[in-house]
N, C-alpha and C. Protein backbone atom coordinates (compact mmCIF):
# COMPACT_ATOMS: atom_id res chain seq x y z
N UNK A 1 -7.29 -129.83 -155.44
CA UNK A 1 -8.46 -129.58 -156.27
C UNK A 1 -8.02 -128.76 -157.47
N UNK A 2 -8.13 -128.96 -158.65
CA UNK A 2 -8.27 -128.09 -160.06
C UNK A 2 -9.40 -128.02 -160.63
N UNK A 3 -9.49 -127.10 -161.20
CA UNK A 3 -10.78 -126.72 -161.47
C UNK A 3 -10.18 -126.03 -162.88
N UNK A 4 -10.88 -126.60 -164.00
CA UNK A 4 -10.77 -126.01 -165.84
C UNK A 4 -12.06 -125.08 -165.91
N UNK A 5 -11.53 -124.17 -166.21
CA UNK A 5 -12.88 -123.54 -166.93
C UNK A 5 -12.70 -122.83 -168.28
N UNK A 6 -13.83 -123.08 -168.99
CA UNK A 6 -13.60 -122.29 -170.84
C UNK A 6 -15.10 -121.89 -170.62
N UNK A 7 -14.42 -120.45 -171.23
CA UNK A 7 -15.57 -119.71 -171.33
C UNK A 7 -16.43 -120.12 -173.19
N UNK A 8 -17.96 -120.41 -172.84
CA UNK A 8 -18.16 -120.55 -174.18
C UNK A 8 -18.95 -119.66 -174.57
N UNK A 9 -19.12 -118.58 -173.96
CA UNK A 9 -20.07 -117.30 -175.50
C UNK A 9 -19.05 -116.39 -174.95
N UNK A 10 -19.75 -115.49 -175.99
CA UNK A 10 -19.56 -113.64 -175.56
C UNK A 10 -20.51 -112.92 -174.36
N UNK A 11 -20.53 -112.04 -174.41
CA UNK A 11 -18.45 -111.51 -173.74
C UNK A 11 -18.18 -112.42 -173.19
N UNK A 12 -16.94 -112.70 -173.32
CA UNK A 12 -16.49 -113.68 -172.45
C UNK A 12 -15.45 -113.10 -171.13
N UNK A 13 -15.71 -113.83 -170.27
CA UNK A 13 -14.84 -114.15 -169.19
C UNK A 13 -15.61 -112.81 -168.28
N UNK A 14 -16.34 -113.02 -168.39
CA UNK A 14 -17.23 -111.67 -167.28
C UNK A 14 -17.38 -112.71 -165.88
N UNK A 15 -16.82 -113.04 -165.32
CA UNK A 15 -16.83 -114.44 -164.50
C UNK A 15 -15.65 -114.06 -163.51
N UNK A 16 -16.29 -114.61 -162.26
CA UNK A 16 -15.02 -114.64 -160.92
C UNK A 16 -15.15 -116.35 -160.72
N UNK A 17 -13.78 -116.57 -160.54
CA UNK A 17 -13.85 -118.32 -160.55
C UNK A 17 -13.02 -118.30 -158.82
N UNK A 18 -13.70 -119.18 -157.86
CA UNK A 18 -12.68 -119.25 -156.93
C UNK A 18 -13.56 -120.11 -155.56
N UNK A 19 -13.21 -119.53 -154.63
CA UNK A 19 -13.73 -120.63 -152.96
C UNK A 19 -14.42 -119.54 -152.13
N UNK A 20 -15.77 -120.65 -151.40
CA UNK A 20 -15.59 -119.50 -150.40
C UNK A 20 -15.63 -121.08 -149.03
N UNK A 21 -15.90 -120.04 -148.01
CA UNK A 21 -15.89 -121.08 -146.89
C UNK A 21 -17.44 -121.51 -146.34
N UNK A 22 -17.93 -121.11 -146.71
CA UNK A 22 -19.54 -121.25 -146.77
C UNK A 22 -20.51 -121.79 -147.58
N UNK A 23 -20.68 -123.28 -147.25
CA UNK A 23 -21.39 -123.65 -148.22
C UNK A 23 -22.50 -123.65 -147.82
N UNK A 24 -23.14 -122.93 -147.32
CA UNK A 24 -24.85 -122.47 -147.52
C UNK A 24 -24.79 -120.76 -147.21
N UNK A 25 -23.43 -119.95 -148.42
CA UNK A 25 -23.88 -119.37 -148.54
C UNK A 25 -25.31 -118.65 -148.98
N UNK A 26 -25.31 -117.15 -148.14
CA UNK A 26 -26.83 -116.88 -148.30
C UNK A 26 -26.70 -116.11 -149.72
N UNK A 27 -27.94 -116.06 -150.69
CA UNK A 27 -27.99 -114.99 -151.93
C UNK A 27 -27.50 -113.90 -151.48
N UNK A 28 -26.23 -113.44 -152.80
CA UNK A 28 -25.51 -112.45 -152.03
C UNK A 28 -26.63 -111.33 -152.76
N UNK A 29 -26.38 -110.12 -152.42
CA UNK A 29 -26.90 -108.53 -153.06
C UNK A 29 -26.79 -108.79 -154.56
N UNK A 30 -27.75 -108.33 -155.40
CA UNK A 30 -27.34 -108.26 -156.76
C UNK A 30 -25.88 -107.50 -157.01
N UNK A 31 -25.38 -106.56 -156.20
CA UNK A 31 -24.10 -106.39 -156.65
C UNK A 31 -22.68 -107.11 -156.21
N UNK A 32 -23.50 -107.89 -155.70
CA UNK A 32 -22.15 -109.21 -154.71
C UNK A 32 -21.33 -109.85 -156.03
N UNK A 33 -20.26 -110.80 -155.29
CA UNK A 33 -19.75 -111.84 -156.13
C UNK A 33 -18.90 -112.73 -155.68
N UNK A 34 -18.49 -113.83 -156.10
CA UNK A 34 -17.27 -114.59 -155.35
C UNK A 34 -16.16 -113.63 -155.40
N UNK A 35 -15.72 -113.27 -154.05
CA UNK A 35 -14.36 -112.43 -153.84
C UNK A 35 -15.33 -111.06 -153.35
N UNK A 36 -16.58 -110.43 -153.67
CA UNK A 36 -16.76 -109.62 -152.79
C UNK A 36 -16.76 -109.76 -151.07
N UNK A 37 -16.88 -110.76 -150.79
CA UNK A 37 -17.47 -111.13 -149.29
C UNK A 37 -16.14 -111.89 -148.73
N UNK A 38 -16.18 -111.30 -147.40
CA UNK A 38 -14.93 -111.85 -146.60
C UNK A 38 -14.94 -113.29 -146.07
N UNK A 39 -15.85 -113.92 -146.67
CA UNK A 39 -15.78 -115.58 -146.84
C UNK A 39 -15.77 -115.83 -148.18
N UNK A 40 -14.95 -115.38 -148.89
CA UNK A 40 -14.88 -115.89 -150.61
C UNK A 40 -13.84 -115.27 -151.03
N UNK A 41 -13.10 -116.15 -152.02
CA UNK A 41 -11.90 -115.73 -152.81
C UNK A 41 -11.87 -115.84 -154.04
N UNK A 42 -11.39 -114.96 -154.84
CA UNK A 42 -11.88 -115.22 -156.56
C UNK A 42 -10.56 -115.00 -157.27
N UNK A 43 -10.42 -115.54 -158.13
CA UNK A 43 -9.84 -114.65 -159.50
C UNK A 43 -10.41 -114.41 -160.58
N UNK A 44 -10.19 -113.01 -161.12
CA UNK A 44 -11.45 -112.47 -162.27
C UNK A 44 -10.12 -112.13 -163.44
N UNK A 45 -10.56 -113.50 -164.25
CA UNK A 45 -9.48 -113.63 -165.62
C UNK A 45 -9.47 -112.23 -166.23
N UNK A 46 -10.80 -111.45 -166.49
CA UNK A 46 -11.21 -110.21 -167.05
C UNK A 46 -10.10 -109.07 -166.90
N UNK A 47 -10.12 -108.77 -165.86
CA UNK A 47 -8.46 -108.45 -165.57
C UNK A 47 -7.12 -108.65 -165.16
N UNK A 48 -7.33 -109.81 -164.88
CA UNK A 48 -6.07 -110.57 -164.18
C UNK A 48 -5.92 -110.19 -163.16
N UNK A 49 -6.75 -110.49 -162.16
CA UNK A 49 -6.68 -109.89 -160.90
C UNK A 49 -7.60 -110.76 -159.49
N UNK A 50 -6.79 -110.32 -158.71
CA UNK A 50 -7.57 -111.56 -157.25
C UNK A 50 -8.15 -110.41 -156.68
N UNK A 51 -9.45 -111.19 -156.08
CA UNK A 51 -10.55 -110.52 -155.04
C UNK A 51 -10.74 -111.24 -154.10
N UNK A 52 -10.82 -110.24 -152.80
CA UNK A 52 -11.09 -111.10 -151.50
C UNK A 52 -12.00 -109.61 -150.70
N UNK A 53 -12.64 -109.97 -149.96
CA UNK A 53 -13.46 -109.14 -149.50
C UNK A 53 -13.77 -107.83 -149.90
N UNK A 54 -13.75 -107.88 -151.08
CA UNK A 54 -14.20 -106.53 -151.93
C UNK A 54 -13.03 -105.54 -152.56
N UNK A 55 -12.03 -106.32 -152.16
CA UNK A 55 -10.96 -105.82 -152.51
C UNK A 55 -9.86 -105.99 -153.69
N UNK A 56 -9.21 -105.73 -154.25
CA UNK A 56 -8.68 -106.22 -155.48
C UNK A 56 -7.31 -106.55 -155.85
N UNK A 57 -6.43 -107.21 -156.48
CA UNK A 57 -5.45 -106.55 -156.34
C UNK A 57 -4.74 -107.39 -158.20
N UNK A 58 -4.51 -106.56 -158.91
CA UNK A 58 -3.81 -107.01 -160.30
C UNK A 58 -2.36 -107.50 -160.00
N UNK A 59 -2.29 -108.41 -160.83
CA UNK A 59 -1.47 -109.64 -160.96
C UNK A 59 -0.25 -108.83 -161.64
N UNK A 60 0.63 -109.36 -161.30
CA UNK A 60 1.79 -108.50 -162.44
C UNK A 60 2.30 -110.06 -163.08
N UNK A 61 1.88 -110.76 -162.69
CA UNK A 61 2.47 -112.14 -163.50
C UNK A 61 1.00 -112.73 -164.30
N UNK A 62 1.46 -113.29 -165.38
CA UNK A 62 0.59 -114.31 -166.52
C UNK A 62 -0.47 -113.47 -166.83
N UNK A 63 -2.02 -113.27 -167.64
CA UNK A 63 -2.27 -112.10 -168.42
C UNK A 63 -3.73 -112.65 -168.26
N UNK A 64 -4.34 -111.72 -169.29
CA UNK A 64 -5.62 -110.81 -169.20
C UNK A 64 -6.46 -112.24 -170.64
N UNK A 65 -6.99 -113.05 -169.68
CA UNK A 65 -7.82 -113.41 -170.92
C UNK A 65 -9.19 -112.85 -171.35
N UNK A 66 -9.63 -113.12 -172.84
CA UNK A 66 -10.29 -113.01 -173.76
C UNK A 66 -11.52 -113.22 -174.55
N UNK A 67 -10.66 -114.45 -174.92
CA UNK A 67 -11.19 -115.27 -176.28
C UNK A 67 -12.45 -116.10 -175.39
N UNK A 68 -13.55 -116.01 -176.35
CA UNK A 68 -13.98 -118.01 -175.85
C UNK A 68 -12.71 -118.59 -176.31
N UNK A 69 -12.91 -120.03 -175.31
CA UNK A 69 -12.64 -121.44 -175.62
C UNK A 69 -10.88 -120.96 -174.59
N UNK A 70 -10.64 -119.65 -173.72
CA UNK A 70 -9.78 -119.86 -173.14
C UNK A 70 -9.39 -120.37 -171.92
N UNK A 71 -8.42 -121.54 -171.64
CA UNK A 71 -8.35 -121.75 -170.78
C UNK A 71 -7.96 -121.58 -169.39
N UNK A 72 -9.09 -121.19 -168.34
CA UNK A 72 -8.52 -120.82 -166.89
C UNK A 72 -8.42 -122.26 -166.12
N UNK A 73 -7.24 -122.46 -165.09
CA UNK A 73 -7.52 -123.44 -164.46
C UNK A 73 -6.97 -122.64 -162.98
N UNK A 74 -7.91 -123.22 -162.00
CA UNK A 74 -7.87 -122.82 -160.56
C UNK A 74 -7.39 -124.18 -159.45
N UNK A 75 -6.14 -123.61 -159.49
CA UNK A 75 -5.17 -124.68 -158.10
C UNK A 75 -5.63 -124.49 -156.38
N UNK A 76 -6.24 -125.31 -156.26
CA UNK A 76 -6.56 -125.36 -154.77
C UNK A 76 -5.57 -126.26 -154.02
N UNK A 77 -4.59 -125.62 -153.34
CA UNK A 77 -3.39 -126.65 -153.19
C UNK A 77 -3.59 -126.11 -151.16
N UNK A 78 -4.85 -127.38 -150.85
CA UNK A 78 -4.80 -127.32 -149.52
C UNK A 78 -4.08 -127.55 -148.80
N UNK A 79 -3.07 -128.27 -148.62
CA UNK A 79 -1.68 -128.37 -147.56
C UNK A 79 -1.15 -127.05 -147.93
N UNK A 80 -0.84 -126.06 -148.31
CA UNK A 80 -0.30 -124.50 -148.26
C UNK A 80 -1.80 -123.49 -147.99
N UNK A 81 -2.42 -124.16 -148.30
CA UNK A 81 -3.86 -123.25 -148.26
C UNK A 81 -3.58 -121.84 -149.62
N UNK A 82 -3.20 -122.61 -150.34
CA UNK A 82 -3.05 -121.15 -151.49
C UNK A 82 -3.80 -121.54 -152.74
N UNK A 83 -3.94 -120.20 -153.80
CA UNK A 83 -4.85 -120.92 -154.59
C UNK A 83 -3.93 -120.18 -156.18
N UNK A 84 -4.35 -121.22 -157.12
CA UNK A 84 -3.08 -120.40 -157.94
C UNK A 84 -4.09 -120.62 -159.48
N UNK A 85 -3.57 -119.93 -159.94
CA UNK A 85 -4.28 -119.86 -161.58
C UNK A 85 -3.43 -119.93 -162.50
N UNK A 86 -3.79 -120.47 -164.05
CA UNK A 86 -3.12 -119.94 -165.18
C UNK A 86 -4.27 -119.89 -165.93
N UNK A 87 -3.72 -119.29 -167.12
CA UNK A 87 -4.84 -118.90 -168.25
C UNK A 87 -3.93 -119.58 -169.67
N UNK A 88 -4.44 -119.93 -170.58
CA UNK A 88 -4.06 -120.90 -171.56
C UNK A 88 -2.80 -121.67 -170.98
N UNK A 89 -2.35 -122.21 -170.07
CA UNK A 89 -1.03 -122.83 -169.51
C UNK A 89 -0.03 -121.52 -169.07
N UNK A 90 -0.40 -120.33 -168.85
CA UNK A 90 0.40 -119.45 -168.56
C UNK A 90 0.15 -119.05 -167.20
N UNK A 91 1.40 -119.52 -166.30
CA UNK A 91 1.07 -119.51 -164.62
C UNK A 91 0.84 -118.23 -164.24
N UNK A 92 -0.39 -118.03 -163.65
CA UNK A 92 -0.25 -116.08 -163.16
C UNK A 92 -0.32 -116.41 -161.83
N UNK A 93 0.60 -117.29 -161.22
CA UNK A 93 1.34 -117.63 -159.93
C UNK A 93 0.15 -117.45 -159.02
N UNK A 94 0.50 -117.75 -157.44
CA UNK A 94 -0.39 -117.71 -156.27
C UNK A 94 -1.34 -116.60 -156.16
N UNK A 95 -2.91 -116.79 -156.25
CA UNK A 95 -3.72 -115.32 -156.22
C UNK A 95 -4.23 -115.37 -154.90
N UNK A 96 -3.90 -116.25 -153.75
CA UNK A 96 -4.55 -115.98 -152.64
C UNK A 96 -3.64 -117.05 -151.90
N UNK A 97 -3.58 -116.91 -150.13
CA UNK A 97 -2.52 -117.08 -149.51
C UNK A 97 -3.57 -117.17 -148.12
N UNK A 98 -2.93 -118.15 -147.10
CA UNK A 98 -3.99 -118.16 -145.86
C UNK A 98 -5.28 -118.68 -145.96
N UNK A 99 -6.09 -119.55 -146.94
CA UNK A 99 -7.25 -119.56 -147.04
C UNK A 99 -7.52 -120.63 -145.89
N UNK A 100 -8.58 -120.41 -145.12
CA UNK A 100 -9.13 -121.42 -144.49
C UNK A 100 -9.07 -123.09 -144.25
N UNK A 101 -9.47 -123.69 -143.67
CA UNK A 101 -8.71 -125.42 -144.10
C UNK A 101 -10.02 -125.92 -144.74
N UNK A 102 -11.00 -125.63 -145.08
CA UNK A 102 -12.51 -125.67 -145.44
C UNK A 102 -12.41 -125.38 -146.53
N UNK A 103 -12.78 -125.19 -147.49
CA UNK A 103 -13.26 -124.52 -148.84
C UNK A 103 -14.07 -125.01 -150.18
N UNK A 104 -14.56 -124.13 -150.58
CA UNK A 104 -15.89 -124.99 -151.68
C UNK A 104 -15.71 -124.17 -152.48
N UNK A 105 -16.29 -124.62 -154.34
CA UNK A 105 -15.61 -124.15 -155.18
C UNK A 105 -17.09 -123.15 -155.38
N UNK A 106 -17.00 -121.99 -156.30
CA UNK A 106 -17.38 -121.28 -156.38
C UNK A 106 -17.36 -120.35 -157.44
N UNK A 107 -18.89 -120.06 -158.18
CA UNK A 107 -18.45 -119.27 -159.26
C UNK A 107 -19.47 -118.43 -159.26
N UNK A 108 -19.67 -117.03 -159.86
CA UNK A 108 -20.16 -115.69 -160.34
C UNK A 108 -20.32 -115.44 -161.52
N UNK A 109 -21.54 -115.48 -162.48
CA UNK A 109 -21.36 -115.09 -163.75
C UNK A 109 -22.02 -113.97 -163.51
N UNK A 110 -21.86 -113.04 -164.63
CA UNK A 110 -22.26 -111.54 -164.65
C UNK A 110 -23.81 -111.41 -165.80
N UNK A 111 -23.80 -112.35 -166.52
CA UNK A 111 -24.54 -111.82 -167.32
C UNK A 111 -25.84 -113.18 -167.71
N UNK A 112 -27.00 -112.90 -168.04
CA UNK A 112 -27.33 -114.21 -168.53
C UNK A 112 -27.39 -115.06 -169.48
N UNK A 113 -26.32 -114.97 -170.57
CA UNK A 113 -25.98 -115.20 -171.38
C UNK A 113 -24.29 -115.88 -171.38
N UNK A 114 -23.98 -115.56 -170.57
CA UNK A 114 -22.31 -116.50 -170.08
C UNK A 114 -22.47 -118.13 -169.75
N UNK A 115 -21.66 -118.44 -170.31
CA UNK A 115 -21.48 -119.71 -169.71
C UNK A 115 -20.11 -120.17 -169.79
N UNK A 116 -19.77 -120.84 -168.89
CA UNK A 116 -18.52 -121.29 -169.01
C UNK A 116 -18.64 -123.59 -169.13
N UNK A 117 -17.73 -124.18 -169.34
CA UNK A 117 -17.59 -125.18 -169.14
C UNK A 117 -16.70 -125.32 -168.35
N UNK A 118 -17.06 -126.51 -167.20
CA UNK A 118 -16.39 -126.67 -165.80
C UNK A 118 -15.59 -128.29 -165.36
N UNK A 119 -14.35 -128.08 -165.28
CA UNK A 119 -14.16 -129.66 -165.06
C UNK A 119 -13.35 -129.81 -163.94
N UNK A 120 -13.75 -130.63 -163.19
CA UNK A 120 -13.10 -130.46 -161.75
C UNK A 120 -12.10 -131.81 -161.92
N UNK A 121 -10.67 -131.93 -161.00
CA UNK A 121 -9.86 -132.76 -160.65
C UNK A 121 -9.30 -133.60 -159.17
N UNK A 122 -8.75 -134.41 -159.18
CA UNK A 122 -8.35 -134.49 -157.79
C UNK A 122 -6.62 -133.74 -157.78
């Protein structure tokens, strides 16, 4: 599974892009998000950094996007169960490891004014 996403307003990239294993998740808490909850995994371009049950952890590989119109793409590479990102073609390598054999794609915007454009692959 790949998954493109471009952010198209400002601020941009206030957004967690990623899986959880629950597809009827319930409405999380207004302060929830994909990657707060221990059935969901995210990466939040905003800082270059993976979330999994509320937890965080910054990337030391590929960088911190920005701009609109930048590109994140999210690798769901189910035979390893890992999930990998880059941001404009720049690999910021494996952000999650062990995921479930299940998974559904999943996104969090922060604001009501975000939007991103979404294009999914096989």
């Amino acid at each position: 599974l790949l998954c493109s996403f471009s952010p198209l307003a400002n601020p941009p990239l206030m957004v967690h892009l990623g899986v959880t294993c629950n597809p009827h998740h319930p409405p999380p808490p207004p302060d929830a998000f994909v990657g707060s909850t221990a059935d969901s995994w995210s990466y939040y371009p905003y800082n270059n950094a993976a979330y999994h049950a509320g937890h965080y952890t910054v990337l030391t590989t590929g960088r911190k996007a920005h701009a609109v119109n930048d590109e994140i793409m999210i690798t769901v590479d189910m035979g390893n169960r890992t999930m990998s990102a880059t941001v404009n073609g720049q690999d910021c390598g494996v952000v999650h490891r062990g995921l479930p054999a299940t998974v559904y794609p999943a996104i969090s915007l922060y604001y009501p004014q975000d939007k991103i454009k979404v294009t999914f692959a096989d």
